[in-house]
C-alpha atoms as a PDB file:
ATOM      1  CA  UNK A   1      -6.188  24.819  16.303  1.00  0.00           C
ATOM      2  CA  UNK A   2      -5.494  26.488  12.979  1.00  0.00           C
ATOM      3  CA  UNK A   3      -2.022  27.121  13.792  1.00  0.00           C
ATOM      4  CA  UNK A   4      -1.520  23.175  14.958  1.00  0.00           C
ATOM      5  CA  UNK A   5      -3.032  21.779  11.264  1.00  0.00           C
ATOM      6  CA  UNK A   6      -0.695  24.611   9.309  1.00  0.00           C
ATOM      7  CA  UNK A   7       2.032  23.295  11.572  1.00  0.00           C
ATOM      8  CA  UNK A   8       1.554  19.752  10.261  1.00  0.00           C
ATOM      9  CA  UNK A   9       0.695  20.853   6.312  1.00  0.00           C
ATOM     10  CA  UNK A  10       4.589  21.954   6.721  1.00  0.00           C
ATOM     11  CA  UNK A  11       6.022  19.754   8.887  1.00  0.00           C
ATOM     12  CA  UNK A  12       4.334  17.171   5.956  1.00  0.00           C
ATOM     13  CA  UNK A  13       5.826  19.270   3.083  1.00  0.00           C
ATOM     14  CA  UNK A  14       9.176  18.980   4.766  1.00  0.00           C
ATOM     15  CA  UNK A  15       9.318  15.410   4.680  1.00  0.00           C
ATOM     16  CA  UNK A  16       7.775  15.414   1.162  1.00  0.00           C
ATOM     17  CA  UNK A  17      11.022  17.684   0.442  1.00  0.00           C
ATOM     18  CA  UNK A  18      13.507  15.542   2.274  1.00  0.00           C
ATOM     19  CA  UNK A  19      12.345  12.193   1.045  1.00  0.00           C
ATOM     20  CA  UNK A  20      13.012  13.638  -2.865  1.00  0.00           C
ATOM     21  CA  UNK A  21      16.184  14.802  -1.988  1.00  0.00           C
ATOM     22  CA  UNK A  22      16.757  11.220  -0.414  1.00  0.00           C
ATOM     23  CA  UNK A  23      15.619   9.898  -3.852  1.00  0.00           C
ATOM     24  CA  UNK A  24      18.124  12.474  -6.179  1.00  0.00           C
ATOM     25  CA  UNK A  25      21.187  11.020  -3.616  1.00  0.00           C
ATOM     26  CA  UNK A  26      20.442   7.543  -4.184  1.00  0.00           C
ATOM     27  CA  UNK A  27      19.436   8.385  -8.403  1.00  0.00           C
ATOM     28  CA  UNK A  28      23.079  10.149  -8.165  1.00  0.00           C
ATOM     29  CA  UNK A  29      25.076   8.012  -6.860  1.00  0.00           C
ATOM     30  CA  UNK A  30      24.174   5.390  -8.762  1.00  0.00           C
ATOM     31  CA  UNK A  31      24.810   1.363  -8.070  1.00  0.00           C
ATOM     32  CA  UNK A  32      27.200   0.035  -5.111  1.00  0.00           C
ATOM     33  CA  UNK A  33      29.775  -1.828  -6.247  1.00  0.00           C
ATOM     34  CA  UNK A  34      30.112  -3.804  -2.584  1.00  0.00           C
ATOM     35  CA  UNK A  35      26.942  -6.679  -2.066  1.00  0.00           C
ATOM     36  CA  UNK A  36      26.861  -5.006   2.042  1.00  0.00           C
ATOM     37  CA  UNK A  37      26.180  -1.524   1.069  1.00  0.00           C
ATOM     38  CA  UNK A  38      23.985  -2.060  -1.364  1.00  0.00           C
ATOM     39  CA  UNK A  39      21.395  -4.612   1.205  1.00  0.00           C
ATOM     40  CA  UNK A  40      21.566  -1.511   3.514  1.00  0.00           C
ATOM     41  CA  UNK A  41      20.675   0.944   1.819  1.00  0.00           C
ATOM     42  CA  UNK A  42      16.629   0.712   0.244  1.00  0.00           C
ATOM     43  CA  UNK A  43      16.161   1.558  -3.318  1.00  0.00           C
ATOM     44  CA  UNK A  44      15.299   4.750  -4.920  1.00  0.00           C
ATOM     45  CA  UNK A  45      11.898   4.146  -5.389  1.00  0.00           C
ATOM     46  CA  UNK A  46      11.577   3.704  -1.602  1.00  0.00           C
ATOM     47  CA  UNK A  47      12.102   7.156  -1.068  1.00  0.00           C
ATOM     48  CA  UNK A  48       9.682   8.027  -4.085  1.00  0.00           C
ATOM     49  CA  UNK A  49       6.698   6.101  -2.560  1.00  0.00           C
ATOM     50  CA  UNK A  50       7.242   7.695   0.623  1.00  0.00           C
ATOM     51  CA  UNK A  51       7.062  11.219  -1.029  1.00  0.00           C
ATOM     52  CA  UNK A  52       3.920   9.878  -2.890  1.00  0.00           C
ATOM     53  CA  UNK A  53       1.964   8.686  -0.112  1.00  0.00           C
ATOM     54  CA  UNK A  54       2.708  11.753   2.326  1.00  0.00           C
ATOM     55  CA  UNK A  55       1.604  13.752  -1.013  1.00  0.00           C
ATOM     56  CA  UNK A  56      -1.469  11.930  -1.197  1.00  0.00           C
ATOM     57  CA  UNK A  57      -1.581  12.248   2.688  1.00  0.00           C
ATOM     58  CA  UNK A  58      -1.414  16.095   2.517  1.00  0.00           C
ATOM     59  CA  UNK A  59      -4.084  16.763  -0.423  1.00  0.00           C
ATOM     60  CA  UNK A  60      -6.452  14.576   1.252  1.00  0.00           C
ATOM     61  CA  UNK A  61      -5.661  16.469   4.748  1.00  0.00           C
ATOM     62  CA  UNK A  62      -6.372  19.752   2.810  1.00  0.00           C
ATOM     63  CA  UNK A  63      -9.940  18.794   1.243  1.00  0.00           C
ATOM     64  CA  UNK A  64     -11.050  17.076   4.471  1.00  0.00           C
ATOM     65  CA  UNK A  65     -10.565  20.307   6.529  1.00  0.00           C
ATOM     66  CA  UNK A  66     -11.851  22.710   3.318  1.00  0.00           C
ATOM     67  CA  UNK A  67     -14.764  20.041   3.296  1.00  0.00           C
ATOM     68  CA  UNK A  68     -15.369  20.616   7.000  1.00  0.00           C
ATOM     69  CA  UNK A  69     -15.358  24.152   6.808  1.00  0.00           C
ATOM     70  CA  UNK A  70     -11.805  23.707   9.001  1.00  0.00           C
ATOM     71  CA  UNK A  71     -10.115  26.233   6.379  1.00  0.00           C
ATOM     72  CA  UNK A  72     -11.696  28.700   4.175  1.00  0.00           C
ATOM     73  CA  UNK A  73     -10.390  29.048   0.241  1.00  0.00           C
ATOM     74  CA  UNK A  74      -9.366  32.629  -0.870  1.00  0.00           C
ATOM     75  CA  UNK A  75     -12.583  33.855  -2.739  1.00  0.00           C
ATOM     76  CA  UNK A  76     -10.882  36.349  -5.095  1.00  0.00           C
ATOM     77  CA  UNK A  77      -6.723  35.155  -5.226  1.00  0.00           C
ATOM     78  CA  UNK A  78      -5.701  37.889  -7.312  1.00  0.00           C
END
C-alpha cells in the first residue's frame, strides 16, 4: 500500500514537471501570428494552474497520510 501512494506522489510530481515545461514552451514561443493556432492552443497560464492545483493536490496528499499515521516523518534527517 506504501509502494501504491509513493507511486502516485511521483506519478503527481511528473505531471507537476511536465505541465511547467508545457508553460516555458508556450512563455518561449511567444504569440501566434495566425488567429487558428492561436484558438488551439490554451494560454500559458493554463498550464501554470494545472501545475498549481496538482501542487496543492500533492501537499495536501502528503499531510493527510502523515496525519493518518499512513507515512512516518524522519525523526533525526541529518
Amino acid at each position: 500500500m506504501v509502494f501504491i501512494f509513493k507511486s502516485v506522489l511521483v506519478l503527481l510530481l511528473l505531471f507537476i514537471i511536465a505541465n511547467l515545461a508545457k508553460a516555458l514552451i508556450e512563455m518561449v514561443k511567444g504569440p501566434s501570428e495566425s488567429e487558428d493556432e492561436q484558438q488551439d492552443q490554451p494560454p500559458m497560464s493554463h498550464y501554470l494552474g494545472k501545475r498549481v492545483i496538482l501542487s496543492a493536490l500533492a501537499v495536501i496528499l502528503m499531510l493527510v497520510a502523515l496525519l493518518s499515521g499512513f507515512i512516518e516523518p524522519n525523526s533525526r534527517p541529518f
